[in-house]
N, C-alpha and C. Protein backbone atom coordinates (compact mmCIF):
# COMPACT_ATOMS: atom_id res chain seq x y z
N UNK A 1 12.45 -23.27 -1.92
CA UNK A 1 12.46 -21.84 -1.75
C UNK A 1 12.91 -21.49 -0.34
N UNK A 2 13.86 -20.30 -0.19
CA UNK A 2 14.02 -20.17 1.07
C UNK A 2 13.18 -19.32 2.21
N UNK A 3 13.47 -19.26 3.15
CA UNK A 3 12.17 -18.38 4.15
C UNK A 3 12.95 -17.31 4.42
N UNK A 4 12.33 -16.18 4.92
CA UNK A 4 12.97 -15.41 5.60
C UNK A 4 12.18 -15.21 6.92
N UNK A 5 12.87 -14.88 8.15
CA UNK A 5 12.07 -14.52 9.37
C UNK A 5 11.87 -13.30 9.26
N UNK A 6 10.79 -12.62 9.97
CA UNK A 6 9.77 -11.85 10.28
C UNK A 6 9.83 -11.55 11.50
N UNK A 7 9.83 -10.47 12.29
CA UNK A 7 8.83 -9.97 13.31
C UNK A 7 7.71 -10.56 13.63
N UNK A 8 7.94 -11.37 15.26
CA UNK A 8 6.54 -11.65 15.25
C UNK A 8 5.96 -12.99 14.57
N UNK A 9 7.37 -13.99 14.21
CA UNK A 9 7.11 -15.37 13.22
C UNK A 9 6.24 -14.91 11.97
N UNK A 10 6.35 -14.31 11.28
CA UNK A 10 5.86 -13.87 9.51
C UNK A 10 6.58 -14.77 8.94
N UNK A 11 6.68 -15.77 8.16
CA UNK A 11 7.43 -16.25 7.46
C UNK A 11 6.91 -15.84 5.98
N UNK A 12 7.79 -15.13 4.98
CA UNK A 12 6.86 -15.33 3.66
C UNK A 12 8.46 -16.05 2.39
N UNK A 13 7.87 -16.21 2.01
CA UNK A 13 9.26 -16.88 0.42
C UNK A 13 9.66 -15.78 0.04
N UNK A 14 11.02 -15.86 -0.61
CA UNK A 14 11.96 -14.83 -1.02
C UNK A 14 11.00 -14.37 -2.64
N UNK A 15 11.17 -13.20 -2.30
CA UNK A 15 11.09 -12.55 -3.84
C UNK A 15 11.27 -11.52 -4.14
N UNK A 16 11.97 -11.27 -5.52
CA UNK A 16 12.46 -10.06 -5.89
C UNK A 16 12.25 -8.73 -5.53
N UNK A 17 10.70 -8.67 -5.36
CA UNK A 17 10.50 -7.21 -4.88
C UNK A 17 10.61 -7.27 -3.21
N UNK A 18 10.54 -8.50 -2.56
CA UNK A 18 10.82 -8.46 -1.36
C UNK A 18 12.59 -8.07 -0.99
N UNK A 19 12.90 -7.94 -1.53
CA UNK A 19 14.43 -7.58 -1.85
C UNK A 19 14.27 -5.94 -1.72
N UNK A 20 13.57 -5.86 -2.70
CA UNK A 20 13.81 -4.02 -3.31
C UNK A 20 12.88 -3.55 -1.58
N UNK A 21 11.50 -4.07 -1.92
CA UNK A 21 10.31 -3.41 -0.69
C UNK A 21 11.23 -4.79 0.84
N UNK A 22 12.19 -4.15 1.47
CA UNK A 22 12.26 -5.60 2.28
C UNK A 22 10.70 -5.10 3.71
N UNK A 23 10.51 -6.47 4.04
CA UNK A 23 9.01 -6.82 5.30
C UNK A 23 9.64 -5.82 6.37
N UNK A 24 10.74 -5.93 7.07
CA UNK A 24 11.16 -4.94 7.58
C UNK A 24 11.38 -3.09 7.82
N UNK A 25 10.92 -2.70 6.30
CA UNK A 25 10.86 -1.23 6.03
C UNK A 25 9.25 -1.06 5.85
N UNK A 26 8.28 -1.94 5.69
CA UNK A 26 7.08 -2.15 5.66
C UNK A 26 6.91 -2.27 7.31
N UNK A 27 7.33 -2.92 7.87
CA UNK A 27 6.75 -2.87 9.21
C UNK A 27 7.39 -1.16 9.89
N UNK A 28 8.42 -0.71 9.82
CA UNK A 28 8.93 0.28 10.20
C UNK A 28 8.02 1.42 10.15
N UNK A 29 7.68 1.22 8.77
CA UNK A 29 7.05 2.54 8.09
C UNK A 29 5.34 2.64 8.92
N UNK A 30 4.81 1.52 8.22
CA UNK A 30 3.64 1.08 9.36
C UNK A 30 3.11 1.81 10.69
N UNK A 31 4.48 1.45 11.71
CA UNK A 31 3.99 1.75 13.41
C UNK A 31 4.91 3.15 13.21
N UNK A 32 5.50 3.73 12.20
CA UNK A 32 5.15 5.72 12.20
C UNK A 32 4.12 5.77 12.20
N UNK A 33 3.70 5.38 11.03
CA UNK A 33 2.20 5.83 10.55
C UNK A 33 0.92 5.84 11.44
N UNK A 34 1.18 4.40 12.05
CA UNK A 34 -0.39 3.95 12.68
C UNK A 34 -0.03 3.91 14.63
N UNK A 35 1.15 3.99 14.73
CA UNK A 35 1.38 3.56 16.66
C UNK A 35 0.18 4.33 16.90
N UNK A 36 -0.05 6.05 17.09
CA UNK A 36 -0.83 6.61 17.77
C UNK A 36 -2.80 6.45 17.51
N UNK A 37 -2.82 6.01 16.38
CA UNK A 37 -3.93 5.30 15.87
C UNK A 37 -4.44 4.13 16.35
N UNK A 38 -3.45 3.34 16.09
CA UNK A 38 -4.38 1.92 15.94
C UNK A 38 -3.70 1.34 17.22
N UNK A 39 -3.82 -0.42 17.63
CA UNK A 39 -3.55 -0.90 18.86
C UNK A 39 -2.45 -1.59 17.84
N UNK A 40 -1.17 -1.88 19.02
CA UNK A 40 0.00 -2.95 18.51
C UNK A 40 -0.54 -3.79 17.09
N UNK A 41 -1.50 -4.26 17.62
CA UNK A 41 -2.02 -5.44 16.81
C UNK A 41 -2.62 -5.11 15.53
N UNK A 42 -3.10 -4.13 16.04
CA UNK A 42 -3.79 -3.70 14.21
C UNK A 42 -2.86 -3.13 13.10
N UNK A 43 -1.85 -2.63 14.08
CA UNK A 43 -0.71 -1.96 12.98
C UNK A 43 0.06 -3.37 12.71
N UNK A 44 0.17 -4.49 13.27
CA UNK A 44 1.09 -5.52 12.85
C UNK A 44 0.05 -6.19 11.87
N UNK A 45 -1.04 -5.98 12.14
CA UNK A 45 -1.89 -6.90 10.72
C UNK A 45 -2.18 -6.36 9.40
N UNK A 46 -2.16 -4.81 9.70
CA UNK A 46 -1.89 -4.17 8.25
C UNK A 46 -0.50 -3.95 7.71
N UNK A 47 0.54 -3.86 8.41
CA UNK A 47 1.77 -4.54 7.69
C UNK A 47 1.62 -5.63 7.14
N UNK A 48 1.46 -6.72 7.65
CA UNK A 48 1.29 -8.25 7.25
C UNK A 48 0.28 -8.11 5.90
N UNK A 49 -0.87 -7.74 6.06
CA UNK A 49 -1.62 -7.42 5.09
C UNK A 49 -0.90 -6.80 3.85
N UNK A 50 0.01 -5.76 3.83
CA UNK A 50 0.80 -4.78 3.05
C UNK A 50 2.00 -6.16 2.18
N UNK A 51 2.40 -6.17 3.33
CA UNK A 51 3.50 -7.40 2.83
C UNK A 51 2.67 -8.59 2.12
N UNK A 52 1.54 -9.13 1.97
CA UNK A 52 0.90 -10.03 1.51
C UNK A 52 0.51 -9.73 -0.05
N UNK A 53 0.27 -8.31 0.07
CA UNK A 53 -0.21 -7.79 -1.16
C UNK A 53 0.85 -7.70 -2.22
N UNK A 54 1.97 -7.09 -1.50
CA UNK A 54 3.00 -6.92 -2.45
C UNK A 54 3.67 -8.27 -3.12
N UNK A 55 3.31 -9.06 -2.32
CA UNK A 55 3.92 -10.57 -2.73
C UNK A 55 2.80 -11.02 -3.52
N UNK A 56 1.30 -10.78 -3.55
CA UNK A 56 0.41 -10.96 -4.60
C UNK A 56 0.89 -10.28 -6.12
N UNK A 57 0.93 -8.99 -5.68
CA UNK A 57 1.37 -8.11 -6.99
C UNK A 57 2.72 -8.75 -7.50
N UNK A 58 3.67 -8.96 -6.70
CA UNK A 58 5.08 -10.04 -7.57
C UNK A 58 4.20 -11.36 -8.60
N UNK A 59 3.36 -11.62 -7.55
CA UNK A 59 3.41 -12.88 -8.20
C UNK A 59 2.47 -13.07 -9.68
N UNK A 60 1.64 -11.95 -9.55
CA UNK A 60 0.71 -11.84 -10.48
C UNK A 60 0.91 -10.90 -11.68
N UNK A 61 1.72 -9.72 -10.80
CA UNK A 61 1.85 -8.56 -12.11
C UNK A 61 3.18 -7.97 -11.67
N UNK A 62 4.25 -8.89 -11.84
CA UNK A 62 5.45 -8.57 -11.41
C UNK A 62 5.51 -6.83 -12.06
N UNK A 63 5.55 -6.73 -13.24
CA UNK A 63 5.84 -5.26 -14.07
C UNK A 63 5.16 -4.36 -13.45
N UNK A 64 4.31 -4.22 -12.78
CA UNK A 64 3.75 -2.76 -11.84
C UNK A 64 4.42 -2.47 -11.00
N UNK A 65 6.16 -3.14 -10.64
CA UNK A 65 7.03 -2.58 -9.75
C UNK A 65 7.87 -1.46 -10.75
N UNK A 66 7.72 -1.74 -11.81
CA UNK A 66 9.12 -1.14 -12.54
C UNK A 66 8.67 0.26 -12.99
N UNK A 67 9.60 0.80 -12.35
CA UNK A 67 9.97 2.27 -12.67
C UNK A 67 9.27 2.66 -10.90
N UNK A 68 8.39 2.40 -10.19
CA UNK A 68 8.08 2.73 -8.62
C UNK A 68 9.49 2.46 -7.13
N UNK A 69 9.13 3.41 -6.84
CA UNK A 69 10.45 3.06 -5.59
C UNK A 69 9.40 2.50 -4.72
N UNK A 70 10.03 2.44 -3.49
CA UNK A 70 9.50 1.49 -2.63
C UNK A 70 8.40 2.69 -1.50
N UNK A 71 9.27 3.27 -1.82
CA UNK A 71 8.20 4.52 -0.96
C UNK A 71 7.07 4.93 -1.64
N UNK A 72 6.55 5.30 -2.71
CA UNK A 72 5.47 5.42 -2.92
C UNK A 72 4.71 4.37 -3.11
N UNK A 73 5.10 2.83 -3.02
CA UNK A 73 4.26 1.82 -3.28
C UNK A 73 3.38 1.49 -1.99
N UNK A 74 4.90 1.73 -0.73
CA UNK A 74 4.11 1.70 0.62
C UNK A 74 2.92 2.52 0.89
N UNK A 75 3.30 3.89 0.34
CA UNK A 75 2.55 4.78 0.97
C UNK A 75 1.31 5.12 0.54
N UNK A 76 1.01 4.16 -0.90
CA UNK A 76 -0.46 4.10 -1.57
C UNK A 76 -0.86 2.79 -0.64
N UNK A 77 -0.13 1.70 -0.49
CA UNK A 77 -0.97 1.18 0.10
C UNK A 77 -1.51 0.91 1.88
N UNK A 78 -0.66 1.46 2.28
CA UNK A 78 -0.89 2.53 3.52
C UNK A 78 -2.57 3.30 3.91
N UNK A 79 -2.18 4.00 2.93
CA UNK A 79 -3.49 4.95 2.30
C UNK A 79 -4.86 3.99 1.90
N UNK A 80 -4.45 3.51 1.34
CA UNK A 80 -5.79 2.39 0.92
C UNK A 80 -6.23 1.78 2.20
N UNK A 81 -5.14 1.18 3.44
CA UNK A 81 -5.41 0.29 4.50
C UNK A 81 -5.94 1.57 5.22
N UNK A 82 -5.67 2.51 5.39
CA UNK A 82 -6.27 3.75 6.27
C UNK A 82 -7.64 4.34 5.60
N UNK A 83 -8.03 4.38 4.44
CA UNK A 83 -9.25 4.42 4.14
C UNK A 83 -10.26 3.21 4.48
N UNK A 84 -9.34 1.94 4.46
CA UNK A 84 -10.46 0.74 4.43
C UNK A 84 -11.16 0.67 5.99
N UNK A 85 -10.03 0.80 6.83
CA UNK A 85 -10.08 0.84 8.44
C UNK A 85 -10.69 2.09 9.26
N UNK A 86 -11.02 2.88 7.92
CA UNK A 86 -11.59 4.04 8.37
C UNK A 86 -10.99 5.05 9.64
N UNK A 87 -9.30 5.14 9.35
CA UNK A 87 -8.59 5.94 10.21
C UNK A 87 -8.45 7.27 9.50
N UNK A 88 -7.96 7.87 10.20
CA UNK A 88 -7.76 9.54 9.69
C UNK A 88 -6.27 9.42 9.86
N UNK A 89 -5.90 9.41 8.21
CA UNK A 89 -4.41 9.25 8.16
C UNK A 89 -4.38 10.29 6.87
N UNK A 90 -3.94 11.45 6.82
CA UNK A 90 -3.96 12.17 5.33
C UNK A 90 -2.85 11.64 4.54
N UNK A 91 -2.95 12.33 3.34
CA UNK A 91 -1.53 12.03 2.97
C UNK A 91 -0.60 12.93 3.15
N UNK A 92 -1.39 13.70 3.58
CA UNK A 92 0.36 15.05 3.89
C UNK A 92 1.07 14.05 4.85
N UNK A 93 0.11 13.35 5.51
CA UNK A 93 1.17 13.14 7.33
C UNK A 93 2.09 11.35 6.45
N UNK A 94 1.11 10.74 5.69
CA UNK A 94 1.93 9.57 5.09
C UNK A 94 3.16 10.26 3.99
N UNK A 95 2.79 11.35 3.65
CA UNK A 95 4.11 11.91 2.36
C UNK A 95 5.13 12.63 3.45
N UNK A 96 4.72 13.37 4.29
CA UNK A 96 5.93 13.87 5.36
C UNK A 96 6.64 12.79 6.01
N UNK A 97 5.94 11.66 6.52
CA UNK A 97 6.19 10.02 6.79
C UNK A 97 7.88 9.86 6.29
N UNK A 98 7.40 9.61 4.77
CA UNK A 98 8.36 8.95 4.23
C UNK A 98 8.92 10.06 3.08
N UNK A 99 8.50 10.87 3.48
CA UNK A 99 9.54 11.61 2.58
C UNK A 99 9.25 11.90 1.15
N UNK A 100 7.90 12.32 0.76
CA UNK A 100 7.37 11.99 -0.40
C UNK A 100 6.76 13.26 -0.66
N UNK A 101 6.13 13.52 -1.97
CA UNK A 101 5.08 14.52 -1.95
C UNK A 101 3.61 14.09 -1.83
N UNK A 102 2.71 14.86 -1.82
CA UNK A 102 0.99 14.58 -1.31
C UNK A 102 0.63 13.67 -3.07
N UNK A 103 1.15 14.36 -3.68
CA UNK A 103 1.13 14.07 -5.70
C UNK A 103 0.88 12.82 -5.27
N UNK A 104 2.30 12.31 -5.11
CA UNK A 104 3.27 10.87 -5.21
C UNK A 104 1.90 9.82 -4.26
N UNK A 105 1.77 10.41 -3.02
CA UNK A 105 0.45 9.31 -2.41
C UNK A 105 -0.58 8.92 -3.14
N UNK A 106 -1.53 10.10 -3.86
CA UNK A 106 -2.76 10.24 -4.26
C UNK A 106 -2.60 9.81 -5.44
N UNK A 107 -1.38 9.46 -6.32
CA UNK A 107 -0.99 8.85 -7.47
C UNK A 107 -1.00 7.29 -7.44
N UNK A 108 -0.48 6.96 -6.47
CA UNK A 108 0.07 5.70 -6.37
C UNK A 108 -1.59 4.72 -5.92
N UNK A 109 -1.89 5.36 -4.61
CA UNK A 109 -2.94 4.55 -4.26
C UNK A 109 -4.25 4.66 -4.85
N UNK A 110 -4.37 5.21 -6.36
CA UNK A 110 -5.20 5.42 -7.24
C UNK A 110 -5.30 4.30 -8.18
N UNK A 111 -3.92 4.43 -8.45
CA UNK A 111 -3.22 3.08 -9.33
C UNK A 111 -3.32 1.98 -8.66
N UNK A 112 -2.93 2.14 -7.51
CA UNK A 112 -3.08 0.51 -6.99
C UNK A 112 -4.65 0.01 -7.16
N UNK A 113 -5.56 0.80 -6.58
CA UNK A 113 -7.16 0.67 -6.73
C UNK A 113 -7.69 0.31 -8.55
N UNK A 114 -7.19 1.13 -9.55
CA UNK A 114 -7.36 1.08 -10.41
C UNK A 114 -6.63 -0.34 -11.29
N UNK A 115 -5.54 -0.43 -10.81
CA UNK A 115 -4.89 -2.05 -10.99
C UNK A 115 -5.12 -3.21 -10.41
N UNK A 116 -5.63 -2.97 -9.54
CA UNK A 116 -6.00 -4.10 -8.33
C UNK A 116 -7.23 -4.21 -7.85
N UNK A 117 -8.31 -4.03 -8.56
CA UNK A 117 -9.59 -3.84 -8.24
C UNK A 117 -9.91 -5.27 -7.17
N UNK A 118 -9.54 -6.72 -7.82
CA UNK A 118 -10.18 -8.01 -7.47
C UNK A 118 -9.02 -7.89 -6.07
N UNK A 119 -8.00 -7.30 -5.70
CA UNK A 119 -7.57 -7.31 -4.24
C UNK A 119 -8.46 -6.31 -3.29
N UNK A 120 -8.44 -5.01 -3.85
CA UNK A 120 -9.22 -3.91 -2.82
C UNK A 120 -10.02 -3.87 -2.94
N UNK A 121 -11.04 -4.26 -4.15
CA UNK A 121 -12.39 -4.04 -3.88
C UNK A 121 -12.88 -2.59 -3.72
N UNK A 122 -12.71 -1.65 -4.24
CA UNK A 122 -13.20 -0.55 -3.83
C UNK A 122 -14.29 0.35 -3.66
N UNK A 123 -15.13 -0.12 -4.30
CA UNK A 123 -16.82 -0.29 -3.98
C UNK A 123 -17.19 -0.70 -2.58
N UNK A 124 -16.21 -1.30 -2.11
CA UNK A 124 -16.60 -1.69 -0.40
C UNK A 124 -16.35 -0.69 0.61
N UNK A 125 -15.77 0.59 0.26
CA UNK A 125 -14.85 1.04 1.74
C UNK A 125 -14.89 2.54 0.62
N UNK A 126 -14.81 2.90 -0.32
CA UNK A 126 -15.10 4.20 -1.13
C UNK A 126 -16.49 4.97 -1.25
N UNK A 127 -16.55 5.95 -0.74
CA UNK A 127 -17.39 6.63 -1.22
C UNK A 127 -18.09 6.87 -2.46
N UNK A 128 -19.55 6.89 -2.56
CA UNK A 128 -19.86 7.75 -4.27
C UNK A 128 -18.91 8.87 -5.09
N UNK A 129 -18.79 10.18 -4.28
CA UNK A 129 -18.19 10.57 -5.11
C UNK A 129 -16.41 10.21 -4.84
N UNK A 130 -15.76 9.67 -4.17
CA UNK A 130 -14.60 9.01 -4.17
C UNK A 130 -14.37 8.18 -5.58
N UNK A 131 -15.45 7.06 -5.70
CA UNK A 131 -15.63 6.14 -6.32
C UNK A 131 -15.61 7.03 -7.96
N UNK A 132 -16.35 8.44 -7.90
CA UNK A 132 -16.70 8.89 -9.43
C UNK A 132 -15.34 9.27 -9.57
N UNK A 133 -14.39 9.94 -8.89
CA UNK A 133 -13.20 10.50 -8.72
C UNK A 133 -11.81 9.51 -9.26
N UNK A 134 -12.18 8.43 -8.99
CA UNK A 134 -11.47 7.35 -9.54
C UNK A 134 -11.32 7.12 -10.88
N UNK A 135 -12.85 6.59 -11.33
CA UNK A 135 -13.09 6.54 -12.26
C UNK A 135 -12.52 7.63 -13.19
N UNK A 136 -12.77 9.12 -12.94
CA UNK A 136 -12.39 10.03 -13.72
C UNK A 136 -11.11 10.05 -14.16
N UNK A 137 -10.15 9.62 -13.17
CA UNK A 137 -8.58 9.57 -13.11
C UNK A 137 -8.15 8.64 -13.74
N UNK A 138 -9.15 7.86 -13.57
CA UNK A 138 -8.37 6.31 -14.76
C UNK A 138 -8.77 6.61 -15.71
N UNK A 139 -9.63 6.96 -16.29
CA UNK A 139 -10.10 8.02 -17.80
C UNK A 139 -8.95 8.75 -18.41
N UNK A 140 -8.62 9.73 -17.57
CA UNK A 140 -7.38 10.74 -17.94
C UNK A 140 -5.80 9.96 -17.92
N UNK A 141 -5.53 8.91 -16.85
CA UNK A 141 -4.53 8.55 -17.21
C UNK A 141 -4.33 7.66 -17.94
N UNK A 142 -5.51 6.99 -18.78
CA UNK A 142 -5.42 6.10 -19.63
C UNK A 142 -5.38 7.01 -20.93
N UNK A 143 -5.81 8.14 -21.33
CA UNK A 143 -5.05 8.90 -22.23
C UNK A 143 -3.96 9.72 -22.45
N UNK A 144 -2.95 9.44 -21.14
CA UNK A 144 -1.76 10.06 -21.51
C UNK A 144 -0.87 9.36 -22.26
């Protein structure tokens, strides 16, 4: 398999969605989001983190890319790393970010939580009624 370099020595293996999502528009997007927040370092470990996940999700549930662009995949999981880290990141300022609507955030990083429970864990870092709010949404979008 071949490598690709990284920012910072990241090495991860080529894969398809690393193609579509490349580590590079993940780190970009990132230090918008987090420079005035977080320190150098914390914004380079939740990229890395971001990029880790997405290469989990290839490898495990390749089909949760199809039909998503790359911008709302970042920007749910963005959102998830800014709830876990307990920053004040809304989604207006991650959907103005990248160019998205508030919908498109609060959609995506619902789904990711709701698809990815054994990665995020969301009982750890969610609120009660956050947590009921979830639940409700995976209710309703499991009957559309």
């Amino acid at each position: 398999m071949k490598k690709k370099e990284l920012p910072d020595c990241i090495v991860l293996p080529d894969c398809i969605v690393c193609e579509r999502i490349p580590p590079k528009f993940v780190f970009e997007i990132g230090h918008k989001l987090f420079d005035n927040i977080l320190s150098r370092k914390e914004v380079h470990n939740c990229c890395v983190s971001a990029i880790k996940v997405i290469n989990h999700i290839d490898k495990t549930k390749r089909i949760y890319f199809c039909g998503k662009g790359k911008k709302v995949i970042v920007a749910g999981l963005f959102y998830i790393f800014s709830l876990y880290k307990q920053v004040k990141l809304s989604q207006s300022r991650i959907a103005n970010v990248l160019g998205i609507s508030t919908m498109s955030v609060r959609k995506h990083y619902r789904n990711l939580l709701v698809s990815f429970p054994e990665i995020f864990e969301p009982e750890r870092f969610l609120s009660k009624s956050q947590l009921y709010s979830l639940k409700l949404w995976e209710k309703e979008s499991k009957k559309k």
